[in-house]
Protein backbone atom coordinates (compact mmCIF):
# COMPACT_ATOMS: atom_id res chain seq x y z
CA UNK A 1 25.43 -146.60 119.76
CA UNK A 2 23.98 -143.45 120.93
CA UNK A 3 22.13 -142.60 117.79
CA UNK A 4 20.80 -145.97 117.95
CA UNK A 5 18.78 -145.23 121.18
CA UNK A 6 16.82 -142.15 119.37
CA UNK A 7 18.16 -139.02 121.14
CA UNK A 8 18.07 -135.42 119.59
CA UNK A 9 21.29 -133.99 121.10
CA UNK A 10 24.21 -134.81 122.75
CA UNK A 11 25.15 -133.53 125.86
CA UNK A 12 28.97 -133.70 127.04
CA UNK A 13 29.15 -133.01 130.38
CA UNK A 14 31.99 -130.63 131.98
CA UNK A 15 34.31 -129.92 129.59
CA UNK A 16 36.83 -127.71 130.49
CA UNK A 17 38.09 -126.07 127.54
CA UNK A 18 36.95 -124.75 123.65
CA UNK A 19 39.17 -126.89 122.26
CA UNK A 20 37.98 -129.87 124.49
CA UNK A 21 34.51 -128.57 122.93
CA UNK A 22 35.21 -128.42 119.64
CA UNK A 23 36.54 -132.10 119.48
CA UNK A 24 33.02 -132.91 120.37
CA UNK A 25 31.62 -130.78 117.67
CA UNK A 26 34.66 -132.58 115.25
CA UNK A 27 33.75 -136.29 116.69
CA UNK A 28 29.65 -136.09 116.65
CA UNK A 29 28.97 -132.79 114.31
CA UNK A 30 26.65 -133.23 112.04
CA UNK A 31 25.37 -136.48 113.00
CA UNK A 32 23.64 -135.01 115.89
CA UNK A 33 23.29 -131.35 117.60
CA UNK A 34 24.81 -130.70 120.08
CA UNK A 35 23.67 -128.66 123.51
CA UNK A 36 26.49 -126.88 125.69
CA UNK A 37 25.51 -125.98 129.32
CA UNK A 38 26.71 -122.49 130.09
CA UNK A 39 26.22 -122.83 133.95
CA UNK A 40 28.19 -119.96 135.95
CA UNK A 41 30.84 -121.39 138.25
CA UNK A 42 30.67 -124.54 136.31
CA UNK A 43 34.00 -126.29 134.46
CA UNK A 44 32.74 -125.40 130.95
CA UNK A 45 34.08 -121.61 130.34
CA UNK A 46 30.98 -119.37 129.49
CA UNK A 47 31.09 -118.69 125.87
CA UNK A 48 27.84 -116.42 124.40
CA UNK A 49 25.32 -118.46 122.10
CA UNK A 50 27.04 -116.57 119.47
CA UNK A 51 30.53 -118.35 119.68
CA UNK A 52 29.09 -121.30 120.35
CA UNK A 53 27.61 -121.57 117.37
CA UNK A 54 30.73 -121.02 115.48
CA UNK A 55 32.23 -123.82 117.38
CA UNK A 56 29.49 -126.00 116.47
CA UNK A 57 26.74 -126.14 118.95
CA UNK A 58 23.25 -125.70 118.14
CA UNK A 59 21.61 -125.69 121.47
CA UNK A 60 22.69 -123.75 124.52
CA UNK A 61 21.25 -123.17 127.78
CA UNK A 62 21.77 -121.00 130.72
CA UNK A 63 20.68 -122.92 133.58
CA UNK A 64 21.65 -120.68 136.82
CA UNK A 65 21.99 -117.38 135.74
CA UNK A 66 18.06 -116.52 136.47
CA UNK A 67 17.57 -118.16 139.77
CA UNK A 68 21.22 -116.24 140.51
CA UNK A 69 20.67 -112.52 139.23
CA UNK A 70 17.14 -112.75 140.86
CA UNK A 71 18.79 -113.84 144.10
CA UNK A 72 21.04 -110.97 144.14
CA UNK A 73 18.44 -108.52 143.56
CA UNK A 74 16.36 -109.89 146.08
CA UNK A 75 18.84 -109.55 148.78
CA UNK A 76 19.71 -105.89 147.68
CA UNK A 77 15.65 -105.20 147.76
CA UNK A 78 14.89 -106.58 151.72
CA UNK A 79 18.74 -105.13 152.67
CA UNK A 80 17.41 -101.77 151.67
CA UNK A 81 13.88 -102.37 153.32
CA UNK A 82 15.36 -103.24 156.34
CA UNK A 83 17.67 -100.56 156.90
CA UNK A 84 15.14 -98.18 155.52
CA UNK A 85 11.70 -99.42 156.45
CA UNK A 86 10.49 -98.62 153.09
CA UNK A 87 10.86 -99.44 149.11
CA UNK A 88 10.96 -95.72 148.58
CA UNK A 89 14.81 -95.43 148.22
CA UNK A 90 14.93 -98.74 145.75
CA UNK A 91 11.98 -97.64 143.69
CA UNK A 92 14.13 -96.80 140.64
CA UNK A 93 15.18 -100.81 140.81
CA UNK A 94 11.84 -101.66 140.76
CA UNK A 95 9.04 -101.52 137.72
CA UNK A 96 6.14 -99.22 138.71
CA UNK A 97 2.31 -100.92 138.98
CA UNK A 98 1.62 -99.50 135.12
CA UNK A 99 5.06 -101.08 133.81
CA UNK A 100 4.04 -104.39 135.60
CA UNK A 101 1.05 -104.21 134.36
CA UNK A 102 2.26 -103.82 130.75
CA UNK A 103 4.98 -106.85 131.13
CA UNK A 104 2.39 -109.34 132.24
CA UNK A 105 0.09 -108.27 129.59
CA UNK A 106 -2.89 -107.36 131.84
CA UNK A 107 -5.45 -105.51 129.84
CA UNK A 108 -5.10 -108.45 127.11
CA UNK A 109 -5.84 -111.01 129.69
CA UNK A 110 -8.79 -109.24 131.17
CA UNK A 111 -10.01 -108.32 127.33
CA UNK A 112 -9.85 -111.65 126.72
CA UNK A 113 -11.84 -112.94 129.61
CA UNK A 114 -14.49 -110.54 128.93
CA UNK A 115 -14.95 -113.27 125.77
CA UNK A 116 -16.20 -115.63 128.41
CA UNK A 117 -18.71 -112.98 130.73
């Protein structure tokens, strides 16, 4: 009934093996895509986008691993400003105010608001 309702991809929550995942992909595949969440610590075993594609997924996402490698980074940065007192001995972690700059695409910003002056 679940193609009935209108959805765009299945999501089976917490399964535990590849072979548990690739029933899925055997029941449902190619009726509908299907997403796998690769969510560290979780009970689906991480798998890159790459083999789970072979096994039949088309969508994958990586909920935690952002908010978890920032974390960790953060704490290294303000453990080595406190014992320090300075970001002098972590500047090699860091991007410097050009490289910044660059990322966020500054001077395109500002040339486009000059459009609007």
């Amino acid at each position: 009934h679940y193609l009935e309702t209108g959805i765009d991809v299945l999501f089976v929550e917490a399964l535990t093996s590849t072979g548990q995942m690739r029933l899925v992909n055997e029941r449902f595949s190619p009726r509908i895509p299907l997403m796998a969440n690769m969510v560290e610590g979780g009970k689906t075993p991480l798998m890159s986008s790459q083999k789970l594609e072979e096994i039949g997924y088309s969508l994958v996402i990586f909920p935690g691993g952002y908010v978890r490698a920032t974390a960790k980074l953060a704490t290294r940065y303000f453990e080595s400003l406190k014992k320090n007192g300075t970001t002098e001995p972590f500047l090699e972690e860091m991007l410097n105010f050009n490289q910044l700059q660059s990322l966020l695409g500054t001077d395109e910003i500002l040339n486009q608001g000059k459009a609007y002056e």
